[in-house]
C-alpha atoms as a PDB file:
ATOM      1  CA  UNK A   1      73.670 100.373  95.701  1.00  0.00           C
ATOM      2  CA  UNK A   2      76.642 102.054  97.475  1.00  0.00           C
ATOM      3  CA  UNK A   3      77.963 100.324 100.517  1.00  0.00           C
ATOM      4  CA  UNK A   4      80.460 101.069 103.025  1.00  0.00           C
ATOM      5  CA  UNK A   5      81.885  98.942 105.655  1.00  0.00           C
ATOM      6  CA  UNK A   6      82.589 101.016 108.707  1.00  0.00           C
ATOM      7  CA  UNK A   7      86.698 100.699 109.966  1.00  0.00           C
ATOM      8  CA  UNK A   8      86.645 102.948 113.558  1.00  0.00           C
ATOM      9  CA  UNK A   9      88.613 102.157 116.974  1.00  0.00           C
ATOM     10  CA  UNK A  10      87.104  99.213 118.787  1.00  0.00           C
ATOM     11  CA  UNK A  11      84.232 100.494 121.155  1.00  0.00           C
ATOM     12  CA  UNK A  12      83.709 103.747 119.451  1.00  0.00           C
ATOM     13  CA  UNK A  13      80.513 104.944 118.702  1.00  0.00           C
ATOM     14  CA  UNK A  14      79.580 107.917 116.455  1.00  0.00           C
ATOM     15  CA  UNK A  15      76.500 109.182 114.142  1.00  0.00           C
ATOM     16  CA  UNK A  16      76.120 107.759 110.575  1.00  0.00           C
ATOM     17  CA  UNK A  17      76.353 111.459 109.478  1.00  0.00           C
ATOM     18  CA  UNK A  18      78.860 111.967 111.531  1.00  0.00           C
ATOM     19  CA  UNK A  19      81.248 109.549 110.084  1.00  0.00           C
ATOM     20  CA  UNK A  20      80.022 109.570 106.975  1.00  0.00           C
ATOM     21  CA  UNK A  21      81.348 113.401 106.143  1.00  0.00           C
ATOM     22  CA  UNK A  22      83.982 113.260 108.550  1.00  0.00           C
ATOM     23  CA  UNK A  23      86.029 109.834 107.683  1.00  0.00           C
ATOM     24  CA  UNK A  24      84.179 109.005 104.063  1.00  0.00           C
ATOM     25  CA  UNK A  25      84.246 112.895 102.658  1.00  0.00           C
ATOM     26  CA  UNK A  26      80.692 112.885 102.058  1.00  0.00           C
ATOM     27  CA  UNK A  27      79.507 116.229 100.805  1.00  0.00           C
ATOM     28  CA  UNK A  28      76.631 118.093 102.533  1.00  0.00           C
ATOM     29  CA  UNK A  29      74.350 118.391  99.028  1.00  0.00           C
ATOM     30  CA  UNK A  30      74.867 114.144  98.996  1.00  0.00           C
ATOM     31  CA  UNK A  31      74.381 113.821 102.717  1.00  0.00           C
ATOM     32  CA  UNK A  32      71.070 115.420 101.702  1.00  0.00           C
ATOM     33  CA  UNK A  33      70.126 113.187  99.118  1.00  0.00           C
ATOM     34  CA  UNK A  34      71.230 109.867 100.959  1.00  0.00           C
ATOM     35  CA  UNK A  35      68.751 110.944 104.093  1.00  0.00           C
ATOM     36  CA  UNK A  36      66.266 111.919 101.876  1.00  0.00           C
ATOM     37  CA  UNK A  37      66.358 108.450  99.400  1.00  0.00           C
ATOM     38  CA  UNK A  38      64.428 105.978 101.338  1.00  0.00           C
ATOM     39  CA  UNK A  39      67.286 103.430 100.987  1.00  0.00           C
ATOM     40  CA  UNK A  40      69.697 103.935 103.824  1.00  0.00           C
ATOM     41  CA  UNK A  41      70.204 100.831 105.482  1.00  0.00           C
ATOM     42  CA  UNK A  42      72.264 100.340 108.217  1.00  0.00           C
ATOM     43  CA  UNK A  43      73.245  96.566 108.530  1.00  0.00           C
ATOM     44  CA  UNK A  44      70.869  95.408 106.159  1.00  0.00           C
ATOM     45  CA  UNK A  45      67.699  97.023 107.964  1.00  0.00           C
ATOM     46  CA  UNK A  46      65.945  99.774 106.346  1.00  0.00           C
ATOM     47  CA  UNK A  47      66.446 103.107 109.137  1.00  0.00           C
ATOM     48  CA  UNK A  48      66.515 106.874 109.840  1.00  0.00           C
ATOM     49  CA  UNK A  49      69.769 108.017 108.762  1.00  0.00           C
ATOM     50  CA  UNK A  50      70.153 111.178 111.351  1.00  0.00           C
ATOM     51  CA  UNK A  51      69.378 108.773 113.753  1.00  0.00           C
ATOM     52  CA  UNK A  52      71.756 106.196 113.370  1.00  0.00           C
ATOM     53  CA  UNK A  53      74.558 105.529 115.383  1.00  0.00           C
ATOM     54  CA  UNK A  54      77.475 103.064 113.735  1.00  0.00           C
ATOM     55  CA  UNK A  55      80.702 100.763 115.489  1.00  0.00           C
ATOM     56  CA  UNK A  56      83.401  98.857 113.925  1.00  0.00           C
ATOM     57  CA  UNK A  57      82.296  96.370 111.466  1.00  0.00           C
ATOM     58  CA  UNK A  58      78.408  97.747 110.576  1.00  0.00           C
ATOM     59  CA  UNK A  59      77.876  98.383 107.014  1.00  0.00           C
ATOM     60  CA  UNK A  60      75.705 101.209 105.617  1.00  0.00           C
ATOM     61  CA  UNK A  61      74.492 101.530 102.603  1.00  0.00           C
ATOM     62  CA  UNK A  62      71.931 103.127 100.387  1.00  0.00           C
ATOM     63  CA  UNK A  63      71.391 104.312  96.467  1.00  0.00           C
ATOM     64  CA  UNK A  64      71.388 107.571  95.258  1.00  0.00           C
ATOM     65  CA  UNK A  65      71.928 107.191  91.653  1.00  0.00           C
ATOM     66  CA  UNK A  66      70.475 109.314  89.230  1.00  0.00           C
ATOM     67  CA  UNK A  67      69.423 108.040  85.528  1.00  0.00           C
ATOM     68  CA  UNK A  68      72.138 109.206  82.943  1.00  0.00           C
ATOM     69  CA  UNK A  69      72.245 110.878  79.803  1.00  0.00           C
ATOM     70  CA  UNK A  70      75.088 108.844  78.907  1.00  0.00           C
ATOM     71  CA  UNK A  71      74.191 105.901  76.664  1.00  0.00           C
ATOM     72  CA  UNK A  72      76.728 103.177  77.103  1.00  0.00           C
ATOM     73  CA  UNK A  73      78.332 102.326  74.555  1.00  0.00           C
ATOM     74  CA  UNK A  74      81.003  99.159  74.056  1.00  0.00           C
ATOM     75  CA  UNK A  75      84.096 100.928  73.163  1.00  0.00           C
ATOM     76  CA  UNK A  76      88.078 100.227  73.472  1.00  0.00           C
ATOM     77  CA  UNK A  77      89.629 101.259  76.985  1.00  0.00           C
ATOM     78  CA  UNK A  78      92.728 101.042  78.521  1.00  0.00           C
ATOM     79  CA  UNK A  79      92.237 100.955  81.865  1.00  0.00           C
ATOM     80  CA  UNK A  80      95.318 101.259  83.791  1.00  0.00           C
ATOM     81  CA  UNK A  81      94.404 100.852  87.508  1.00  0.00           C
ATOM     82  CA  UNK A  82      90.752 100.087  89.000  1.00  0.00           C
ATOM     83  CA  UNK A  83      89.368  99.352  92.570  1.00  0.00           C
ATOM     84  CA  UNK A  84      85.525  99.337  94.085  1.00  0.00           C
ATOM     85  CA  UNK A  85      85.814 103.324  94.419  1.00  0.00           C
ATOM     86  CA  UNK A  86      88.301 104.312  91.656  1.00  0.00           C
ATOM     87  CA  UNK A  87      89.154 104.191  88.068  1.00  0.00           C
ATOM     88  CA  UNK A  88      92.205 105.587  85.900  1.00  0.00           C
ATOM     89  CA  UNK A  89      91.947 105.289  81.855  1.00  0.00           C
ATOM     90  CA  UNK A  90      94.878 106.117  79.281  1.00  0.00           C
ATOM     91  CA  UNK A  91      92.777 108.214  77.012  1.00  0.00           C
ATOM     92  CA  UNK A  92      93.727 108.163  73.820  1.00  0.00           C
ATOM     93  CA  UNK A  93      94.237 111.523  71.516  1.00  0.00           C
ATOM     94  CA  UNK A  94      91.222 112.073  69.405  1.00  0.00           C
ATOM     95  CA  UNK A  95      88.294 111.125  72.024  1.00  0.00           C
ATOM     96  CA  UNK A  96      86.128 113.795  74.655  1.00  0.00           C
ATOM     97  CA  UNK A  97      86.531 112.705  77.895  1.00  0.00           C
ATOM     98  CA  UNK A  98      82.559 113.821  78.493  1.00  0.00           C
ATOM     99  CA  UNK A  99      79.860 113.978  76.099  1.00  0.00           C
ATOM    100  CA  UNK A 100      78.716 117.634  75.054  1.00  0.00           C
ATOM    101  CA  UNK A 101      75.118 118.311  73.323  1.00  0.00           C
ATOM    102  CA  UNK A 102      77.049 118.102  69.779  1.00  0.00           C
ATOM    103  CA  UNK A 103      78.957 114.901  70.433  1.00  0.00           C
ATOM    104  CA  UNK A 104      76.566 112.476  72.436  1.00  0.00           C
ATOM    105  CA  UNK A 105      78.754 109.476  71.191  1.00  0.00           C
ATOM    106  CA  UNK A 106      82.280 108.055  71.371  1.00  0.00           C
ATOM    107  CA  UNK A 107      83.394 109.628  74.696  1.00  0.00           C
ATOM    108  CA  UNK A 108      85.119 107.948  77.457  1.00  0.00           C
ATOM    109  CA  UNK A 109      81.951 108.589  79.291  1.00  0.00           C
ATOM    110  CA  UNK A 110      80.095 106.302  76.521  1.00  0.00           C
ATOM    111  CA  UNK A 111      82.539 103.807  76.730  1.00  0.00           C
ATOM    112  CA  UNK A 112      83.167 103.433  81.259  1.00  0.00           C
ATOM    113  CA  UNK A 113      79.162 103.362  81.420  1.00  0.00           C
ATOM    114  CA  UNK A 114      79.632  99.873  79.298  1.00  0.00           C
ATOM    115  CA  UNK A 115      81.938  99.000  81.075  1.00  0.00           C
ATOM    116  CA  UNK A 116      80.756  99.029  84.676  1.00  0.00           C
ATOM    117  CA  UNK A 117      77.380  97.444  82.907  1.00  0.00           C
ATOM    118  CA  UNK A 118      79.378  94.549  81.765  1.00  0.00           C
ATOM    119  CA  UNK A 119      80.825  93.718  84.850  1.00  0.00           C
ATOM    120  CA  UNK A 120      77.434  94.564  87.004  1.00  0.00           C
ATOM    121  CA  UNK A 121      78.370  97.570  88.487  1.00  0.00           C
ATOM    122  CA  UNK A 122      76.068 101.312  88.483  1.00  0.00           C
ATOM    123  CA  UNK A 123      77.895 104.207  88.999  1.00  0.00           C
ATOM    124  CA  UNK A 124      77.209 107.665  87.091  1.00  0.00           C
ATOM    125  CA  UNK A 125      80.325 109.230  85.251  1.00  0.00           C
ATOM    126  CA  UNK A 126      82.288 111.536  87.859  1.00  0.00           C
ATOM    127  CA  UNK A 127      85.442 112.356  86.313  1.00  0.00           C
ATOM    128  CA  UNK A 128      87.858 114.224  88.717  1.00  0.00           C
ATOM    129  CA  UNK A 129      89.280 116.076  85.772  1.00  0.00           C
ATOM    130  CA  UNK A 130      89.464 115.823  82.470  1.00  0.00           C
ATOM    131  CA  UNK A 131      91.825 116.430  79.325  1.00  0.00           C
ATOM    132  CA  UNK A 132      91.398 118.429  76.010  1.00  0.00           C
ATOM    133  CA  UNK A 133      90.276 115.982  73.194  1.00  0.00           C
ATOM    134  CA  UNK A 134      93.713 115.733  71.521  1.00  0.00           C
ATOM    135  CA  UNK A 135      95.510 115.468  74.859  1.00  0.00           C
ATOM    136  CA  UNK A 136      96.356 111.445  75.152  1.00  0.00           C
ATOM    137  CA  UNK A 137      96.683 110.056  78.465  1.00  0.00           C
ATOM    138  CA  UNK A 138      95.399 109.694  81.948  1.00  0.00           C
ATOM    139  CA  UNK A 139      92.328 110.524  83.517  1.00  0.00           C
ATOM    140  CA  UNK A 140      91.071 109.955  87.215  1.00  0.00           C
ATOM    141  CA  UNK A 141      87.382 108.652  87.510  1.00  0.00           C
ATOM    142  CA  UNK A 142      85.509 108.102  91.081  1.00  0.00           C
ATOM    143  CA  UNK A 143      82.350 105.662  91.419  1.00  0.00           C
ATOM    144  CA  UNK A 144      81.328 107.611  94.075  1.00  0.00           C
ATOM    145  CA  UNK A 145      80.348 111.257  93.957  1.00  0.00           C
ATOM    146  CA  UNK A 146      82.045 111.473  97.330  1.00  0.00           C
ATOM    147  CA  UNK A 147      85.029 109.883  96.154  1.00  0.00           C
ATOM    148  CA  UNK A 148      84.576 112.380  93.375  1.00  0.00           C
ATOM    149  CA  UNK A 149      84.106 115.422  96.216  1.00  0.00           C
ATOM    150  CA  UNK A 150      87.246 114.399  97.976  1.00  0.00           C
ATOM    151  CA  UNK A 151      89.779 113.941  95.471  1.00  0.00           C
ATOM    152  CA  UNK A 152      88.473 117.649  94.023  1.00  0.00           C
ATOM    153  CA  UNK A 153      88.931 119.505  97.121  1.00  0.00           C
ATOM    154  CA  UNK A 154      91.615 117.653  98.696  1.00  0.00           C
ATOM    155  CA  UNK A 155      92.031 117.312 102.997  1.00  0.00           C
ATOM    156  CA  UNK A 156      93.430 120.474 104.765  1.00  0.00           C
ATOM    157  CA  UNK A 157      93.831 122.767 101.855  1.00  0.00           C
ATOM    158  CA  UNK A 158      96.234 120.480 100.495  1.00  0.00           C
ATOM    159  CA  UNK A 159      95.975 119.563  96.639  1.00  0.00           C
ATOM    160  CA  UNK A 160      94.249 115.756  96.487  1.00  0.00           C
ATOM    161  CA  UNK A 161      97.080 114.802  93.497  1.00  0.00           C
ATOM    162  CA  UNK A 162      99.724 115.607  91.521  1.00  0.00           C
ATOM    163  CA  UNK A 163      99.322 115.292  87.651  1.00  0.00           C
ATOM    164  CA  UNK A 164     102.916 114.855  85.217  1.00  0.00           C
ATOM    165  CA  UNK A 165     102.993 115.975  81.643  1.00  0.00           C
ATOM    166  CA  UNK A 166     105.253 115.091  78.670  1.00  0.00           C
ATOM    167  CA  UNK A 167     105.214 117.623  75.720  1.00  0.00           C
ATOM    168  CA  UNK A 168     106.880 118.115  72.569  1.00  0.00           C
ATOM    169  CA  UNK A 169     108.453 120.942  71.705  1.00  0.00           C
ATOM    170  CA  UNK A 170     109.839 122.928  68.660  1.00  0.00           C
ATOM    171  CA  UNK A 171     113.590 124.214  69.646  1.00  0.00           C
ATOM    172  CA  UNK A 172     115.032 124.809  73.559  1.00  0.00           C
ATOM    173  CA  UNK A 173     114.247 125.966  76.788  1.00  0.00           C
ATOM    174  CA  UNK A 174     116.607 128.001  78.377  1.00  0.00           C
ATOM    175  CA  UNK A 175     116.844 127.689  81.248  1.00  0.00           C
ATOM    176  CA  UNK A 176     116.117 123.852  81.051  1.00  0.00           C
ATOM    177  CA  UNK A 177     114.129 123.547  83.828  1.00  0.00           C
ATOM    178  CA  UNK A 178     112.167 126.207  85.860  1.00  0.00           C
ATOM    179  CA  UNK A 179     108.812 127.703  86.840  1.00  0.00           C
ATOM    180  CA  UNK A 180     106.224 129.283  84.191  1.00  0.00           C
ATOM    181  CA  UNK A 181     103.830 131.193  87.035  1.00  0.00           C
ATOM    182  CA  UNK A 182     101.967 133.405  84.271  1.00  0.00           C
ATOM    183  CA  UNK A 183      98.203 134.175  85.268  1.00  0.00           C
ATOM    184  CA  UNK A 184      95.737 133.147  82.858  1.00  0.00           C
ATOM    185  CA  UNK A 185      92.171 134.483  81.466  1.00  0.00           C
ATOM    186  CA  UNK A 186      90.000 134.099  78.358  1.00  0.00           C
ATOM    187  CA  UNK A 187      91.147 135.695  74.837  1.00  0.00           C
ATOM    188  CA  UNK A 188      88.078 137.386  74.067  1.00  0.00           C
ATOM    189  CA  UNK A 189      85.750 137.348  72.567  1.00  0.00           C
ATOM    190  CA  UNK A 190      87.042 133.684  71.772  1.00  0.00           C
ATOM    191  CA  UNK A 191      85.338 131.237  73.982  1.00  0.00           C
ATOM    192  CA  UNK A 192      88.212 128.543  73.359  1.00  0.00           C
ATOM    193  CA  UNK A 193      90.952 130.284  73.574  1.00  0.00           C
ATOM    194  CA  UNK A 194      93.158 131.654  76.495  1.00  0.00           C
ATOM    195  CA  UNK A 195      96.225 133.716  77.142  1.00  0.00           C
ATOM    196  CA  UNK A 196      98.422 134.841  79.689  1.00  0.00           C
ATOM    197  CA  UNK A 197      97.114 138.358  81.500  1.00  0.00           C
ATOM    198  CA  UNK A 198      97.682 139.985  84.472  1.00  0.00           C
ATOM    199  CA  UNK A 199      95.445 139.452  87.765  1.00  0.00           C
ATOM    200  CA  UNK A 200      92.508 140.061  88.466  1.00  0.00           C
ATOM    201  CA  UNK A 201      91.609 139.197  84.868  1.00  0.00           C
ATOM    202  CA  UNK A 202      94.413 136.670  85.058  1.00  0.00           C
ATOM    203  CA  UNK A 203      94.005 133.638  87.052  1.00  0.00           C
ATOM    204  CA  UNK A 204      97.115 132.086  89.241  1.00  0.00           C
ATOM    205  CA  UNK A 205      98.262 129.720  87.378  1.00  0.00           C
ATOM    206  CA  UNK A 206     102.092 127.923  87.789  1.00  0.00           C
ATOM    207  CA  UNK A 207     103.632 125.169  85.725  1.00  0.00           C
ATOM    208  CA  UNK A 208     107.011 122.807  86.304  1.00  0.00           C
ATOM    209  CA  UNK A 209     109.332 121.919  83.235  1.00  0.00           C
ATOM    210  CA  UNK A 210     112.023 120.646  82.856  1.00  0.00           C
ATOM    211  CA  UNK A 211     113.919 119.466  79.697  1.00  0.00           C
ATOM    212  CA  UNK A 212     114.059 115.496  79.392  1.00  0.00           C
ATOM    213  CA  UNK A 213     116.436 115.432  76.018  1.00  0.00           C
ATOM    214  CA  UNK A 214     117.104 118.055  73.540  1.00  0.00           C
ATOM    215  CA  UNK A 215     118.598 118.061  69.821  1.00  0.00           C
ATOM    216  CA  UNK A 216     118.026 121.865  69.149  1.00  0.00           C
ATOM    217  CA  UNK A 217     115.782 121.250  66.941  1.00  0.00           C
ATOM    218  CA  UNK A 218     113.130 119.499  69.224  1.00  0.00           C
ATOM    219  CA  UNK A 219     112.871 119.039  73.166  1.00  0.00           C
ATOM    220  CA  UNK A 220     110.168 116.697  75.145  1.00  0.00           C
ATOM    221  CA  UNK A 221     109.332 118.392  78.287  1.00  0.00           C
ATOM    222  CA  UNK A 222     108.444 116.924  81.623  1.00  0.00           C
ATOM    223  CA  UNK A 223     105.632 119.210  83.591  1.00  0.00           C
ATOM    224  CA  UNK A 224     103.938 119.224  86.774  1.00  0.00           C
ATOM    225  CA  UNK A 225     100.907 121.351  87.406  1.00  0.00           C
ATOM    226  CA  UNK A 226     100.543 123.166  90.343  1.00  0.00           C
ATOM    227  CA  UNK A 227      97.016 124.648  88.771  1.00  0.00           C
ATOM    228  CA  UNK A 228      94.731 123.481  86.788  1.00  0.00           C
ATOM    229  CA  UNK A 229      93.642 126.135  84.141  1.00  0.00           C
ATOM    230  CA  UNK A 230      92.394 125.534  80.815  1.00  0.00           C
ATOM    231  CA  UNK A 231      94.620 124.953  78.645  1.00  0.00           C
ATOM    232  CA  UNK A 232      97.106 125.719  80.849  1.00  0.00           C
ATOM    233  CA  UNK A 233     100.624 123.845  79.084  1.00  0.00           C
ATOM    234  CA  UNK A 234      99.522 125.427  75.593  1.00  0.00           C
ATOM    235  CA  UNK A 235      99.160 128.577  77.048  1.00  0.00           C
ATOM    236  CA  UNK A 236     102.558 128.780  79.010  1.00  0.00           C
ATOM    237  CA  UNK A 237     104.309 127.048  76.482  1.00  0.00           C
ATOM    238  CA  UNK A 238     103.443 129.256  73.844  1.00  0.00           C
ATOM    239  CA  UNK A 239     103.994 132.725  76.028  1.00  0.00           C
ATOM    240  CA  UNK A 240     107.489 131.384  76.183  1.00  0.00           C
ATOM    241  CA  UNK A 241     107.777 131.038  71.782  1.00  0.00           C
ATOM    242  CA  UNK A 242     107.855 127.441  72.348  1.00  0.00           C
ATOM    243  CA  UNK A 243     104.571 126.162  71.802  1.00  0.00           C
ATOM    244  CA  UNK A 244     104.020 121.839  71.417  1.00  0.00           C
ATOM    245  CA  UNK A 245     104.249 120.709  68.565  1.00  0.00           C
ATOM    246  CA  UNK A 246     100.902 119.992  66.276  1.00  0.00           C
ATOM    247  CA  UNK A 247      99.228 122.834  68.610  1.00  0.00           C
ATOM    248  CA  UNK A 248      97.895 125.028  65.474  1.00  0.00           C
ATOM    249  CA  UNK A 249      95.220 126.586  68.121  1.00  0.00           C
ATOM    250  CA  UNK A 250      98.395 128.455  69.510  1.00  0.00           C
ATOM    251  CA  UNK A 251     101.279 128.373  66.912  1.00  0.00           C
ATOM    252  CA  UNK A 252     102.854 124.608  66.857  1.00  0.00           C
ATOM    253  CA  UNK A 253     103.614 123.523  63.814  1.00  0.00           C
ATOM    254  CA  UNK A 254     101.913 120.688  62.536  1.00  0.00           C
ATOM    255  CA  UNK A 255     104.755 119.152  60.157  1.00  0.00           C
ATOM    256  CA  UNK A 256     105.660 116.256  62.748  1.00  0.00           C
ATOM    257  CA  UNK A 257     102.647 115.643  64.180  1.00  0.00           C
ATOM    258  CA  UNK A 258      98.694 116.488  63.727  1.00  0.00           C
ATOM    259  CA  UNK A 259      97.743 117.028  67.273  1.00  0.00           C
ATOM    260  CA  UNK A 260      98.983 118.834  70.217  1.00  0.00           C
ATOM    261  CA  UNK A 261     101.923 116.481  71.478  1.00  0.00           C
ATOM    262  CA  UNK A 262     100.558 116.577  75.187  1.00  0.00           C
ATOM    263  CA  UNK A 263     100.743 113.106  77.107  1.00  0.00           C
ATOM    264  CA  UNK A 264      99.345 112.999  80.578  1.00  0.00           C
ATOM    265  CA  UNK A 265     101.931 110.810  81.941  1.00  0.00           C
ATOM    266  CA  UNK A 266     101.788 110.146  85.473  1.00  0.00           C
ATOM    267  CA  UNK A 267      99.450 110.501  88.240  1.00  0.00           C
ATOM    268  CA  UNK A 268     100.437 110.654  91.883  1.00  0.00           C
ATOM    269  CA  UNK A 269      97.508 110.784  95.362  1.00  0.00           C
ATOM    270  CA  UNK A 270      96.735 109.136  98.238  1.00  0.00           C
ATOM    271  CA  UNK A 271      93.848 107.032  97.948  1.00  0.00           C
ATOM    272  CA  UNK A 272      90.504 108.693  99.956  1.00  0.00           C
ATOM    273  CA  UNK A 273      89.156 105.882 101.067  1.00  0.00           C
ATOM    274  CA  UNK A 274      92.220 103.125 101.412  1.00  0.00           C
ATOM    275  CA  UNK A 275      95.025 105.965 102.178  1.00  0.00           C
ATOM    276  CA  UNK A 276      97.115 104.190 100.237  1.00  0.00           C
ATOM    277  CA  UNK A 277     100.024 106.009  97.682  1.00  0.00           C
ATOM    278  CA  UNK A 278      99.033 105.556  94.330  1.00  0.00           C
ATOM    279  CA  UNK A 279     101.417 106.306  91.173  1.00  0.00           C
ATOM    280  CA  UNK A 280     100.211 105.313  88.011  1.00  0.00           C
ATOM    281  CA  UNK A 281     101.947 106.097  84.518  1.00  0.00           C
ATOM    282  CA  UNK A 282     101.069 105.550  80.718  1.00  0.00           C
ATOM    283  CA  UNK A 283     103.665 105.195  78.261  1.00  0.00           C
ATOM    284  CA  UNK A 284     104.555 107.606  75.578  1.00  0.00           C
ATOM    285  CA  UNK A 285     101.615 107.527  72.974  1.00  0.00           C
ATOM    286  CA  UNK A 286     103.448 105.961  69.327  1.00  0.00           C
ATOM    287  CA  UNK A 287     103.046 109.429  67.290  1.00  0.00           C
ATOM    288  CA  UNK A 288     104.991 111.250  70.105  1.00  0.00           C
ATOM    289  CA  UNK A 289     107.251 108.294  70.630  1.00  0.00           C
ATOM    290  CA  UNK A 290     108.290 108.190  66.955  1.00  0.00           C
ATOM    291  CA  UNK A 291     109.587 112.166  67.230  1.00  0.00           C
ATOM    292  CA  UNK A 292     110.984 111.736  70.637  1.00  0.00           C
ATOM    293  CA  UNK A 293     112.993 108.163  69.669  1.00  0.00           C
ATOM    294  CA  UNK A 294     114.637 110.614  66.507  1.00  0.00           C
ATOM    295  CA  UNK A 295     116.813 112.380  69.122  1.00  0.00           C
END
């Protein structure tokens, strides 16, 4: 059961709809299925949504969860910040965020189902994006598919957070810091792969770096995405004969290390619901700390 305590100025009155999409983010397709559940309350009584009008203080509420696929399963997480709409796990390298009709088992999805079961919560799995398998770090979860709809889409065009990258790579970028904006697209007939092309097959896609510490011989990278294309640090990286380290998918070497050395480092948004500034950071995973602390 979702519920929501309703925050508006004192004396105002406006439809349940109304603030629902307007102040909560609530997506037309869930509006839909919240009117249409049976289980809107609106203070504790059982009402018609459209026809509800709420004030400072009311509570609505009502449950539109759908059975999962998922099967929960009691796994190790490191969960890094959590609240009743939100949760951010440090994912480590090795494990799909989402299970896929191959892998039904192991995922992070597996493992946050247990967890909300052990503590007596139901939520579905609504990841707001997710990370290649051998990518470590952190990923943003909502409870809520609105929560979920909001931090996607972002308010007034703007982009709903900011996600920071640190990458290993073999020898130096010069310059040290810049802009990669190189469109992407699909390496056909490859459906994993991807490469740098020109529009329109190319999508826009733009990445931040800048050099941390260098000895020559290795560099770890800090990168901000302004997109969010698959793939997209491998693919830059390695347009620019510099790609991570362990990346054999696009020409790292994998003497130092057996994975791509990709860390999603930081995360940076204003909460949807609370407005507050979040900034939450994982540390340095220990296989990519172990090259880095060499130099």
């Amino acid at each position: 059961m979702t519920t929501w305590r309703v925050t508006l100025p004192a004396g105002e009155v406006r439809p349940a709809k109304q603030y629902l999409k307007e102040t909560l983010g609530i997506s037309g397709t869930v509006w839909k299925r919240i009117k249409h559940s049976g289980t809107f309350r609106h203070n504790g009584l059982l009402v018609n949504a459209t026809r509800t009008e709420v004030r400072d203080g009311d509570t609505l509420s009502y449950d539109i969860l759908r059975p999962s696929a998922i099967e929960p399963e009691d796994l190790p997480l490191d969960i890094r910040y959590e609240d009743d709409f939100l949760v951010i796990v440090n994912k480590p390298a090795g494990q799909l965020v989402h299970p896929t009709t191959k892998e039904a088992h192991g995922t992070l999805g597996n493992a946050l189902l247990a967890w909300y079961a052990r503590h007596g919560e139901q939520h579905a799995f609504h990841p707001v994006h997710r990370l290649d398998r051998d990518t470590s770090g952190l990923v943003l979860i909502a409870k809520e598919p609105q929560v979920q709809y909001q931090l996607t889409t972002g308010r007034d065009g703007r982009k709903a957070f900011t996600r920071e990258y640190l990458a290993l790579i073999q020898g130096t970028l010069t310059p040290p810091k810049g802009l990669i904006d190189a469109p992407i697209a699909r390496a056909l007939p490859s459906i994993i792969l991807r490469k740098v092309a020109p529009p329109p097959e190319g999508k826009e896609a733009r990445t931040h770096y800048d050099t941390v510490k260098t000895n020559g011989q290795f560099s770890l990278l800090h990168l901000v995405l302004d997109t969010g294309r698959t793939h997209q640090i491998r693919v830059h990286l390695a347009h620019l004969g510099h790609p991570l380290l362990g990346d054999d998918l696009y020409g790292g070497s994998q003497k130092e290390i057996s994975r791509q050395a990709l860390h999603a480092w930081r995360l940076s948004f204003r909460h949807p619901v609370t407005q507050e500034k979040l900034v939450i950071t994982a540390p340095l995973p220990s296989d990519m700390q172990r090259i880095a602390a060499d130099f």
